[in-house]
N, C-alpha and C. Protein backbone atom coordinates (compact mmCIF):
# COMPACT_ATOMS: atom_id res chain seq x y z
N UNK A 1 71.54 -26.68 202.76
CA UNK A 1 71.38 -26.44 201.35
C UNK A 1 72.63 -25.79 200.75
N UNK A 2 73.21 -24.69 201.46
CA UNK A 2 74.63 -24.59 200.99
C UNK A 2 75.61 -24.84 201.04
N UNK A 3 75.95 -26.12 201.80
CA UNK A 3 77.29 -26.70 200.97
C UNK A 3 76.54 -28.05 200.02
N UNK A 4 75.49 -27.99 199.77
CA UNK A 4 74.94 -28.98 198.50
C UNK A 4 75.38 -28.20 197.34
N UNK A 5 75.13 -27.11 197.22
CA UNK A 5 75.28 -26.08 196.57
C UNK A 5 76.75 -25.63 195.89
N UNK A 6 77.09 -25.63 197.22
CA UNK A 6 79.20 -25.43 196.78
C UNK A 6 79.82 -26.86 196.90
N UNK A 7 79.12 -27.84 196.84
CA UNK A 7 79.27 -28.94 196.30
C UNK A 7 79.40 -29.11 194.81
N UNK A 8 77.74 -29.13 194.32
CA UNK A 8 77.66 -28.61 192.92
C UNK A 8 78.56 -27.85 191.73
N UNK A 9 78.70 -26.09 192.63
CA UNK A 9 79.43 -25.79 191.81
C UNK A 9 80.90 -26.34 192.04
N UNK A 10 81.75 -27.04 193.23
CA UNK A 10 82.79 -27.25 192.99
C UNK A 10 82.96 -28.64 191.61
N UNK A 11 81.78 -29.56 191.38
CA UNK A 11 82.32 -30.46 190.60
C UNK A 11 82.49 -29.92 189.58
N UNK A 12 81.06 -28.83 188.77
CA UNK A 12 81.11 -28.35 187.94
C UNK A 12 82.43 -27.72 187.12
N UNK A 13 82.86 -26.56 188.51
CA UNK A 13 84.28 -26.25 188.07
C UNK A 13 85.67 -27.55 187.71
N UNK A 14 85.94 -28.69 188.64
CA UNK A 14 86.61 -29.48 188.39
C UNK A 14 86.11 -30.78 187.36
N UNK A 15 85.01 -31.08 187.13
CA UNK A 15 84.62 -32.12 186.57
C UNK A 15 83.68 -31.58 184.93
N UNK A 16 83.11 -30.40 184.98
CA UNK A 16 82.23 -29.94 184.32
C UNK A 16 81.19 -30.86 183.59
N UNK A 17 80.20 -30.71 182.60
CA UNK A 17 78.92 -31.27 183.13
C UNK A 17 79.18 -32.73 182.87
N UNK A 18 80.24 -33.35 182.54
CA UNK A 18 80.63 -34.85 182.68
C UNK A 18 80.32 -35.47 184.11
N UNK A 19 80.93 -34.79 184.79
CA UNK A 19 80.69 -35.26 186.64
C UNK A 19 79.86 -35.24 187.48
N UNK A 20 78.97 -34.33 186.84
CA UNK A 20 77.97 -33.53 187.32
C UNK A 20 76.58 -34.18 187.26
N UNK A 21 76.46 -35.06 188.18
CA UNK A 21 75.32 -36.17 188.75
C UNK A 21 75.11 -35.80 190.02
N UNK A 22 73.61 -35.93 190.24
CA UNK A 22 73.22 -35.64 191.75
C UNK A 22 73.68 -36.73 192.94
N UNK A 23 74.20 -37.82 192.54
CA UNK A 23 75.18 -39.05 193.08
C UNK A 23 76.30 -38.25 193.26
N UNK A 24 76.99 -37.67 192.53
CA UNK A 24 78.39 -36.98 193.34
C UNK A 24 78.38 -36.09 193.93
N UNK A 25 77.22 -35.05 193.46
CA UNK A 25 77.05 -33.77 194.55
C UNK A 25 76.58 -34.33 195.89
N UNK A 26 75.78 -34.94 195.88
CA UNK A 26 75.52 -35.66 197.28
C UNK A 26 76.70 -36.15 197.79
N UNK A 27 77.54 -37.09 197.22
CA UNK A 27 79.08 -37.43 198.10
C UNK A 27 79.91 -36.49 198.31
N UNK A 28 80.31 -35.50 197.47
CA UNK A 28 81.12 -34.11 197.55
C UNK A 28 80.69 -33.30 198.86
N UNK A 29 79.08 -33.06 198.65
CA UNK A 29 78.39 -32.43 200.11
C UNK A 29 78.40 -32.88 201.26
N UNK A 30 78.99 -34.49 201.60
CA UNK A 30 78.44 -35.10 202.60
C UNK A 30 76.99 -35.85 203.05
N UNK A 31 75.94 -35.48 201.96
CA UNK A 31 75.07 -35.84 202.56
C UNK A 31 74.58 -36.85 201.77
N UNK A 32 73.75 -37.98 202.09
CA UNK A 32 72.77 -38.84 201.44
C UNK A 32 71.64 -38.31 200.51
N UNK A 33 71.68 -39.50 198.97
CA UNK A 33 70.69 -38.61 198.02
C UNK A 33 70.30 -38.60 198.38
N UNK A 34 69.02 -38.92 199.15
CA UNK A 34 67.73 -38.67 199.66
C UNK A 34 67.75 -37.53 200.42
N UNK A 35 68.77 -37.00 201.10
CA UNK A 35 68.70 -35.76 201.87
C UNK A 35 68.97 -35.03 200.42
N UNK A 36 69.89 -34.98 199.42
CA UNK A 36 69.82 -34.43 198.65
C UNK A 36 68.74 -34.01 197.77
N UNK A 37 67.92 -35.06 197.64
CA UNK A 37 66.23 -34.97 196.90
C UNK A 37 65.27 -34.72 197.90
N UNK A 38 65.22 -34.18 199.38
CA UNK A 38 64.95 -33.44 200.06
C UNK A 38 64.33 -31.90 200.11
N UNK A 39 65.75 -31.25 199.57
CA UNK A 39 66.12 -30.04 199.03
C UNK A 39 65.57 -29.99 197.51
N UNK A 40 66.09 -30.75 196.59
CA UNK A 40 65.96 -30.47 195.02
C UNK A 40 65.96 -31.90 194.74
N UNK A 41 64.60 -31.40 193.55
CA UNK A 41 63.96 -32.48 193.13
C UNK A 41 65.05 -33.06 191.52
N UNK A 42 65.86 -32.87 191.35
CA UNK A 42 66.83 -33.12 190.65
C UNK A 42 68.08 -32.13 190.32
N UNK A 43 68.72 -32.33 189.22
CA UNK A 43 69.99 -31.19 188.70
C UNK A 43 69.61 -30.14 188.24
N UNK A 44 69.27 -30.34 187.60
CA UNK A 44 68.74 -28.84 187.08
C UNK A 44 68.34 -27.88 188.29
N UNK A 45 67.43 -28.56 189.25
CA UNK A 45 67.31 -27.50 190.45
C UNK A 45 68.36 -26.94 191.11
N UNK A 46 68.84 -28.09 191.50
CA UNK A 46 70.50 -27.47 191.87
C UNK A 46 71.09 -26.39 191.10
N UNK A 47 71.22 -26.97 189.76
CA UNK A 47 71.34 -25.70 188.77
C UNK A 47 70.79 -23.90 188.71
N UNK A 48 69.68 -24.53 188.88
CA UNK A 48 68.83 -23.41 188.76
C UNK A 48 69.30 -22.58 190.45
N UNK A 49 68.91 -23.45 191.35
CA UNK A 49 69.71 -22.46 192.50
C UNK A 49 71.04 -21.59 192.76
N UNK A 50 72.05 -22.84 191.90
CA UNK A 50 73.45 -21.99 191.74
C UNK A 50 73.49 -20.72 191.07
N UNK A 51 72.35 -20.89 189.73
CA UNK A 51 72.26 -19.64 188.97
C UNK A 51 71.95 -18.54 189.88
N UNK A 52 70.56 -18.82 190.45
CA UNK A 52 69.80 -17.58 191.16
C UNK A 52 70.98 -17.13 192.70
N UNK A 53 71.92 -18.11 192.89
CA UNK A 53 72.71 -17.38 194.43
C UNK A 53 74.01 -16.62 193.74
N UNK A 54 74.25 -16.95 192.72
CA UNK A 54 75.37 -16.22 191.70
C UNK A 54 74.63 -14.81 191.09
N UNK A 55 73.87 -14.80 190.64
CA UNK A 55 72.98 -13.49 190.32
C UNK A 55 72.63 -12.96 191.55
N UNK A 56 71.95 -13.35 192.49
CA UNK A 56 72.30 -12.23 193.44
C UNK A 56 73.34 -11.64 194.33
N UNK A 57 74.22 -12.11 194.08
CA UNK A 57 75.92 -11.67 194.69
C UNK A 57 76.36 -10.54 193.72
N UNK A 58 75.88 -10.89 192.83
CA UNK A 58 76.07 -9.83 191.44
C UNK A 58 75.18 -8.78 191.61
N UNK A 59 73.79 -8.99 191.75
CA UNK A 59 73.19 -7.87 192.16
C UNK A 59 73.06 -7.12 193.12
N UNK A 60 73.57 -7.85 194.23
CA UNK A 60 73.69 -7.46 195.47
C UNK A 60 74.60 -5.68 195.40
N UNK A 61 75.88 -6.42 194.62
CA UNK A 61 77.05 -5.61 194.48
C UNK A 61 76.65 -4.33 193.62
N UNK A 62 75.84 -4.56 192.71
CA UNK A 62 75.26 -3.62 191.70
C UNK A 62 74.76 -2.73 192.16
N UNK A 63 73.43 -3.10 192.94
CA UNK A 63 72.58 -2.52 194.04
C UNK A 63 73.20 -1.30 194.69
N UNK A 64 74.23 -1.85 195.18
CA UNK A 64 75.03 -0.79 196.02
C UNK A 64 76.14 0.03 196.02
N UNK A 65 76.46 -0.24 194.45
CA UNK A 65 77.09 0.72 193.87
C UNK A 65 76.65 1.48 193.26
N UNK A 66 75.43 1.20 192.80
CA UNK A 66 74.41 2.63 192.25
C UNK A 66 73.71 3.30 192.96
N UNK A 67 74.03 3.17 194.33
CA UNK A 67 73.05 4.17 195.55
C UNK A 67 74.56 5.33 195.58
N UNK A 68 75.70 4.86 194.85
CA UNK A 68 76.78 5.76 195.31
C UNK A 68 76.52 7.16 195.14
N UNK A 69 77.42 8.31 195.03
CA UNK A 69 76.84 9.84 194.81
C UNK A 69 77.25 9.86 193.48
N UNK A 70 78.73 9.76 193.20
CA UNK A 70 79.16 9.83 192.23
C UNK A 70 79.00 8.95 191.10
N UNK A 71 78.40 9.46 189.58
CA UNK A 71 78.08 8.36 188.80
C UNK A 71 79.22 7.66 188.14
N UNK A 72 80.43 8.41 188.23
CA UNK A 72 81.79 7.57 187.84
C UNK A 72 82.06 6.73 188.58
N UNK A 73 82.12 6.77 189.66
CA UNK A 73 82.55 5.89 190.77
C UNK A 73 81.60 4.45 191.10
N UNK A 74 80.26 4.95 190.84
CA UNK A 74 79.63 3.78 190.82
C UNK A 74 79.52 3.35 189.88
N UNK A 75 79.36 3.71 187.96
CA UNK A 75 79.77 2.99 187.18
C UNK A 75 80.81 1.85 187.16
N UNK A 76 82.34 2.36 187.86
CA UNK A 76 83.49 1.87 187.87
C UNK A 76 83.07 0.61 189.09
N UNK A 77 82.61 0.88 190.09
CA UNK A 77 82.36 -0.10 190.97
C UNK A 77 81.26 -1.13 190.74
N UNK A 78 80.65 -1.00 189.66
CA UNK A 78 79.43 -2.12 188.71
C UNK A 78 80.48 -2.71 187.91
N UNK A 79 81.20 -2.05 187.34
CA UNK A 79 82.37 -2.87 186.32
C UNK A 79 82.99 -3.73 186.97
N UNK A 80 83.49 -3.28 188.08
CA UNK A 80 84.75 -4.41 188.99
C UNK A 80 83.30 -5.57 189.30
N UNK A 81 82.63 -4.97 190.06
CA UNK A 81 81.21 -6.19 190.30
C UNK A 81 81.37 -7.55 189.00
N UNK A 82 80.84 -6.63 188.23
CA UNK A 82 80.80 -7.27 186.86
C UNK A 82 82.01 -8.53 186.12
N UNK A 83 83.36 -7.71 186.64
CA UNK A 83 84.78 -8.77 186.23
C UNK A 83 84.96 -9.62 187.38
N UNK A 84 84.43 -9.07 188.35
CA UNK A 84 84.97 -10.00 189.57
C UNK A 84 83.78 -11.26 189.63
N UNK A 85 82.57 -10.99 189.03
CA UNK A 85 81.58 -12.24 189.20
C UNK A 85 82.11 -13.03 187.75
N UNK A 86 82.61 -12.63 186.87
CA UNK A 86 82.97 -13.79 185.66
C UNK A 86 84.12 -14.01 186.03
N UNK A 87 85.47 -13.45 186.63
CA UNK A 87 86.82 -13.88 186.80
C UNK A 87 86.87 -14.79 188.27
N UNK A 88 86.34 -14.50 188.94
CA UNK A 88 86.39 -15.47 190.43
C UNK A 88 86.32 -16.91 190.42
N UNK A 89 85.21 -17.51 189.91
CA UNK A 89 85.10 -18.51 189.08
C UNK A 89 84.68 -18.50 187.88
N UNK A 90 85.43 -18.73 187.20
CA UNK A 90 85.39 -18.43 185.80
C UNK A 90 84.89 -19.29 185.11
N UNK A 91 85.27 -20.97 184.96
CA UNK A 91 84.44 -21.79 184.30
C UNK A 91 83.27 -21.96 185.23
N UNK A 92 83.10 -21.75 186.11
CA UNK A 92 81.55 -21.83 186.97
C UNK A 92 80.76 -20.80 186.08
N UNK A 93 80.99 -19.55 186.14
CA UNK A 93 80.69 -18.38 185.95
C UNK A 93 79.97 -18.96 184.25
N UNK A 94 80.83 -19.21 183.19
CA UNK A 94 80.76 -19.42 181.71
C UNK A 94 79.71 -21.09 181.71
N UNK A 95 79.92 -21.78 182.81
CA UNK A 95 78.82 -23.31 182.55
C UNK A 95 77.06 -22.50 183.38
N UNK A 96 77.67 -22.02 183.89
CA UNK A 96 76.23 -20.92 184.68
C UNK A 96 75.34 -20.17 183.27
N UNK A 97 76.47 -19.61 182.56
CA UNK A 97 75.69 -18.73 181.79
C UNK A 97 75.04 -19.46 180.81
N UNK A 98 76.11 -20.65 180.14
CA UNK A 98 75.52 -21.82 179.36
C UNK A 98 73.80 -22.53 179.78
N UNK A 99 73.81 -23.26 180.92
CA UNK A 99 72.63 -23.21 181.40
C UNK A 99 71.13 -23.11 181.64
N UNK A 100 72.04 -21.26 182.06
CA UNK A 100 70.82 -20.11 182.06
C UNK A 100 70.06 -20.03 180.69
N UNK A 101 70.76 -20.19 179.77
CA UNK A 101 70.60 -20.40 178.33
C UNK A 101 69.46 -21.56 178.45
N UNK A 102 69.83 -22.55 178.69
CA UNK A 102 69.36 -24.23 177.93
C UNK A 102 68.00 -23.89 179.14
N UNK A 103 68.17 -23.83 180.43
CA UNK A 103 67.04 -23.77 181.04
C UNK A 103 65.61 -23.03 181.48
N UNK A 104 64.99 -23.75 181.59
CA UNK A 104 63.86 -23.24 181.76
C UNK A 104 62.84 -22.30 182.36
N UNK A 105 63.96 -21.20 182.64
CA UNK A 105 63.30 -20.57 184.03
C UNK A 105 62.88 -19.41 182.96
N UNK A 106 63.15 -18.79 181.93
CA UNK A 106 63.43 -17.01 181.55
C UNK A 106 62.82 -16.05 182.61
N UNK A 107 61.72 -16.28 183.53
CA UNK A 107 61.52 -15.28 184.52
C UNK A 107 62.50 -15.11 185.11
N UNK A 108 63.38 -15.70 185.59
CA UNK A 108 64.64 -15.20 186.01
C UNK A 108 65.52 -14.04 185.85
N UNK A 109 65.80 -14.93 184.05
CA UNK A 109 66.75 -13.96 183.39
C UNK A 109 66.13 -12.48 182.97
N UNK A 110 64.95 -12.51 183.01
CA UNK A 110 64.28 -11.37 182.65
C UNK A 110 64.46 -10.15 183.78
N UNK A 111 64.13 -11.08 184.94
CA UNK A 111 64.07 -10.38 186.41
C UNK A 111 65.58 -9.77 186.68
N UNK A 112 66.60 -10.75 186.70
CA UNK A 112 67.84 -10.28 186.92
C UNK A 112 68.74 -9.14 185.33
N UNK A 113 68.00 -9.62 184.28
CA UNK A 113 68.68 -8.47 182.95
C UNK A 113 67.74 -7.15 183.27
N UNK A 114 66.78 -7.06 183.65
CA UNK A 114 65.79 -5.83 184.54
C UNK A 114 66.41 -5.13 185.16
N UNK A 115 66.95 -6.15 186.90
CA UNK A 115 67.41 -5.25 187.55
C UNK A 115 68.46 -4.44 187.03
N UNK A 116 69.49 -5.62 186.89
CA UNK A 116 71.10 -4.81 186.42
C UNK A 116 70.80 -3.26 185.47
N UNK A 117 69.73 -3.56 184.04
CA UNK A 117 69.25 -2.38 183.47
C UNK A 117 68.88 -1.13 184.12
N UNK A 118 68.38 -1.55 185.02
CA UNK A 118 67.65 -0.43 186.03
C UNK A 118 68.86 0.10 187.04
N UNK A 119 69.23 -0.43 187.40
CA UNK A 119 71.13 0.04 188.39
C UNK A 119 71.43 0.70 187.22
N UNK A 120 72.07 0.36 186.22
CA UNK A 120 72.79 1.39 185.04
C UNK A 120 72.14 2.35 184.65
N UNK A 121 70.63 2.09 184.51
CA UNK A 121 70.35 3.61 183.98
C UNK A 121 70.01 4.65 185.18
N UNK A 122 69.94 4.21 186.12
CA UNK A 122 70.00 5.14 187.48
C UNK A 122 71.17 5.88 187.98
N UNK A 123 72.10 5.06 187.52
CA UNK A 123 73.38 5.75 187.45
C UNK A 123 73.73 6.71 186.60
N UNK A 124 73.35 6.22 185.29
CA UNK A 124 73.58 7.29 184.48
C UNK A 124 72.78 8.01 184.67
N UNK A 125 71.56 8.61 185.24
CA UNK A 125 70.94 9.88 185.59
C UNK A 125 71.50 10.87 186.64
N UNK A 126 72.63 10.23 187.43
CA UNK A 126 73.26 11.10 187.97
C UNK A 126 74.24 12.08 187.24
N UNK A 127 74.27 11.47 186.42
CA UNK A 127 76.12 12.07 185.44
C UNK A 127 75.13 13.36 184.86
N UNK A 128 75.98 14.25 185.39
CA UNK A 128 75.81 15.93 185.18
C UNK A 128 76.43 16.51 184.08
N UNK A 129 77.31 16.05 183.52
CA UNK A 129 77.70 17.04 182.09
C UNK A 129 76.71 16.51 181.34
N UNK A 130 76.30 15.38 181.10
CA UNK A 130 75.20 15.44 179.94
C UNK A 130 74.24 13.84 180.27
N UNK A 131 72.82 14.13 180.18
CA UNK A 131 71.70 12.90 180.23
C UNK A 131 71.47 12.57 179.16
N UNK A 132 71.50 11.61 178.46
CA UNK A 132 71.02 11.53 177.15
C UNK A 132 69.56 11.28 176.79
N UNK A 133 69.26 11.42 176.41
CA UNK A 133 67.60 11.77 175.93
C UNK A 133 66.81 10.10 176.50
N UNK A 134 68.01 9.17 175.64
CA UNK A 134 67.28 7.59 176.19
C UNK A 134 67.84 6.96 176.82
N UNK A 135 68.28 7.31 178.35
CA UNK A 135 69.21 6.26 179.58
C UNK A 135 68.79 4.75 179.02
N UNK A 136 67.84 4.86 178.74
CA UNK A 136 67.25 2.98 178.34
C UNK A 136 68.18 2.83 177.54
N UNK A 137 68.33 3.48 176.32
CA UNK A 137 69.12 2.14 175.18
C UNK A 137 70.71 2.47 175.59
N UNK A 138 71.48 3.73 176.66
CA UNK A 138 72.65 3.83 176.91
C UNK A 138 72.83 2.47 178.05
N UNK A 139 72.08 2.46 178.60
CA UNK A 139 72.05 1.38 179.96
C UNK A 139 71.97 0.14 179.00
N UNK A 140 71.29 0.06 178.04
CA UNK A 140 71.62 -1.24 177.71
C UNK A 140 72.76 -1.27 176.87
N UNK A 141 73.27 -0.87 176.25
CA UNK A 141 74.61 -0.69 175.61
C UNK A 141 76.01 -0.70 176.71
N UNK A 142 75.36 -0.17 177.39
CA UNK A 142 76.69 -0.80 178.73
C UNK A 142 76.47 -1.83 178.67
N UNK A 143 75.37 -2.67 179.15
CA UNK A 143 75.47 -3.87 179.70
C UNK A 143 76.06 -4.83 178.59
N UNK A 144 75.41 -3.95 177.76
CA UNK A 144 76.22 -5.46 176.17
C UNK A 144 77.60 -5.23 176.39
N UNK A 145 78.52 -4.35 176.20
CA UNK A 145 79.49 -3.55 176.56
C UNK A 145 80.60 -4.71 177.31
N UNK A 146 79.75 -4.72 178.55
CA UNK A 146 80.25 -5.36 179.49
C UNK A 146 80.69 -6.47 179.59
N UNK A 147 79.21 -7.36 179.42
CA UNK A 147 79.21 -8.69 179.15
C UNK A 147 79.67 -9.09 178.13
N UNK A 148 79.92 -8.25 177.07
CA UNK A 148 80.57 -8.93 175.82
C UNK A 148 82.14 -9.25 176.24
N UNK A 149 82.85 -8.03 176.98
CA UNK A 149 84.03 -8.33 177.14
C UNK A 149 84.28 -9.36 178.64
N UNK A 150 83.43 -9.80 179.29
CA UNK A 150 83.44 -10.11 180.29
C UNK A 150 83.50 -11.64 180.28
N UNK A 151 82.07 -11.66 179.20
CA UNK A 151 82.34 -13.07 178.79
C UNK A 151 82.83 -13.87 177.77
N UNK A 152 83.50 -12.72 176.98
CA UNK A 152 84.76 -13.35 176.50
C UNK A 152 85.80 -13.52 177.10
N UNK A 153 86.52 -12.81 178.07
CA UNK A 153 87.18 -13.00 178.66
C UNK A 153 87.23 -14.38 179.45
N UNK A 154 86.08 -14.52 180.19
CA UNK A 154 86.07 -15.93 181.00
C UNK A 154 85.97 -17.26 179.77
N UNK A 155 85.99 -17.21 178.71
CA UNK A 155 85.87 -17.82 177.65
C UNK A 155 87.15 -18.51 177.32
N UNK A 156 88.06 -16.88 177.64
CA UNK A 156 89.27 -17.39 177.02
C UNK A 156 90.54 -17.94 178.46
N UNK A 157 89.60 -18.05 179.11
CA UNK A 157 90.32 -18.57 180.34
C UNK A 157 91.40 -17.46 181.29
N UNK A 158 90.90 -16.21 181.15
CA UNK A 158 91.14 -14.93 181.55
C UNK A 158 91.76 -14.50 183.26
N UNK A 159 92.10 -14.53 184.11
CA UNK A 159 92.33 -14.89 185.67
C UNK A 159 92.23 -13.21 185.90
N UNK A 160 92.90 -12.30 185.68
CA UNK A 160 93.47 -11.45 185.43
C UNK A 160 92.42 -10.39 185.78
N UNK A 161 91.48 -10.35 186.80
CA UNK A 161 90.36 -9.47 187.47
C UNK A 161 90.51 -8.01 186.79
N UNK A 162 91.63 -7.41 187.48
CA UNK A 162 92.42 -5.91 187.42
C UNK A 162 92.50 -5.23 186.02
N UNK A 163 92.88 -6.31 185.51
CA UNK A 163 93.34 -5.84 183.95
C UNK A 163 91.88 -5.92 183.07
N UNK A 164 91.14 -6.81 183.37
CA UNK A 164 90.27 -7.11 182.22
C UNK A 164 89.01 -5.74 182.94
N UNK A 165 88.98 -5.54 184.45
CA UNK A 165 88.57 -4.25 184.51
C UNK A 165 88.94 -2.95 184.14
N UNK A 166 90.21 -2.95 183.76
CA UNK A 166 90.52 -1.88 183.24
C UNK A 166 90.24 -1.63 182.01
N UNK A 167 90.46 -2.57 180.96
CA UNK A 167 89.95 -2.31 179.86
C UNK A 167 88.18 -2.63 179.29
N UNK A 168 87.03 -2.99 180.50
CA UNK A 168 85.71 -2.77 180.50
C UNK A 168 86.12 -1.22 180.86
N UNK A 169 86.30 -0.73 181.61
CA UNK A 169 86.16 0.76 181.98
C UNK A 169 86.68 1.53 180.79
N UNK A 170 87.52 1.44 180.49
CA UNK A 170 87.91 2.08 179.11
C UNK A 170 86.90 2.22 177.71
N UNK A 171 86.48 0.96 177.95
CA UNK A 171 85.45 0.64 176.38
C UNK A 171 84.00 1.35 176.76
N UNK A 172 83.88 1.41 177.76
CA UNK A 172 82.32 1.92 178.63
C UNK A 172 82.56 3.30 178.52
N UNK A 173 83.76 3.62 179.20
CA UNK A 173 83.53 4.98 179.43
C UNK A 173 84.00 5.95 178.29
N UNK A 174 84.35 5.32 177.31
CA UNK A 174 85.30 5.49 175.87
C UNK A 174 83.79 6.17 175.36
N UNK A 175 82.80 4.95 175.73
CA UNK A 175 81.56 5.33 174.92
C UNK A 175 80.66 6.16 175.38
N UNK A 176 80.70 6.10 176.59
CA UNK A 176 79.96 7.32 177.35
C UNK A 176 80.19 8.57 177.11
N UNK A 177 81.69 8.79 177.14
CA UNK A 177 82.17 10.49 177.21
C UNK A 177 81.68 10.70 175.37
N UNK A 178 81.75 10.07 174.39
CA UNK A 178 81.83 10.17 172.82
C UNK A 178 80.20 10.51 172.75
N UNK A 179 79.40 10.34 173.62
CA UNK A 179 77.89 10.51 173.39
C UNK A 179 77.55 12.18 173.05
């Protein structure tokens, strides 16, 4: 199932959704459609799987930067998480999010905009000079925060991991310390 998978997303990235037939992911993967309709009962599934193994690499990373001690440090290490899952593959990353959009799952997106919410505001309950009364709407204001510059960035065809983390950390934490 996973190199059907990094099949997928490789056409996506080189071909984008022009190429992107379960006839070429099957030749790209090596395997016969029928082994391909095996696994997934069409594209969109495929789809839908690329989404859900890309969100959890992301959450994975999240996960375990908010068990850190320090809430700066694991903020900063959710941010790099954060630039490094839209800059790595970047038009994967931006046809993923497109998608997630058009398709049909929202338990998903609900499940995975949950968790990430829940990592940020756990973090911010560590930060000792000051809690703010509603971690909920600060945790979500990061995340807009984030993703706004994150996925503009991959928008604008951005490569530049380092830099575009530096200036999420700046705008985040610009807004954090001003609270």
């Amino acid at each position: 199932m996973g190199i059907i998978l990094e099949a997928a997303a490789h056409i996506l990235e080189q071909q984008g959704f022009e190429g992107y037939t379960t006839n070429a992911i099957a030749e790209r993967a090596g395997v016969s459609i029928g082994s391909l309709y095996q696994y997934f009962p069409g594209k969109d599934a495929i789809t839908i799987a690329l989404i859900e193994q890309e969100s959890a690499v992301l959450l994975d990373a999240l996960v375990k930067a908010a068990r850190m001690d320090d809430w700066a440090d694991a903020l900063r290490s959710m941010i790099r998480a954060a630039t490094e899952h839209q800059l790595t593959r970047p038009k994967l990353a931006r046809l993923l999010d497109f998608e997630e959009a058009r398709l049909p799952f929202p338990a998903h997106a609900v499940r995975v905009g949950s968790a990430i919410h829940a990592a940020i505001a756990e973090v911010l309950k560590k930060r000792p000079e000051r809690v703010p009364e509603d971690v909920s709407v600060l945790a979500y204001d990061i995340l807009a925060i984030t993703r706004g510059l994150t996925d503009s960035a991959g928008e604008r065809g951005e490569t530049d991991i380092g830099e575009l983390e530096r200036r999420v950390i700046r705008a985040v934490f610009g807004y954090v310390e001003r609270l």
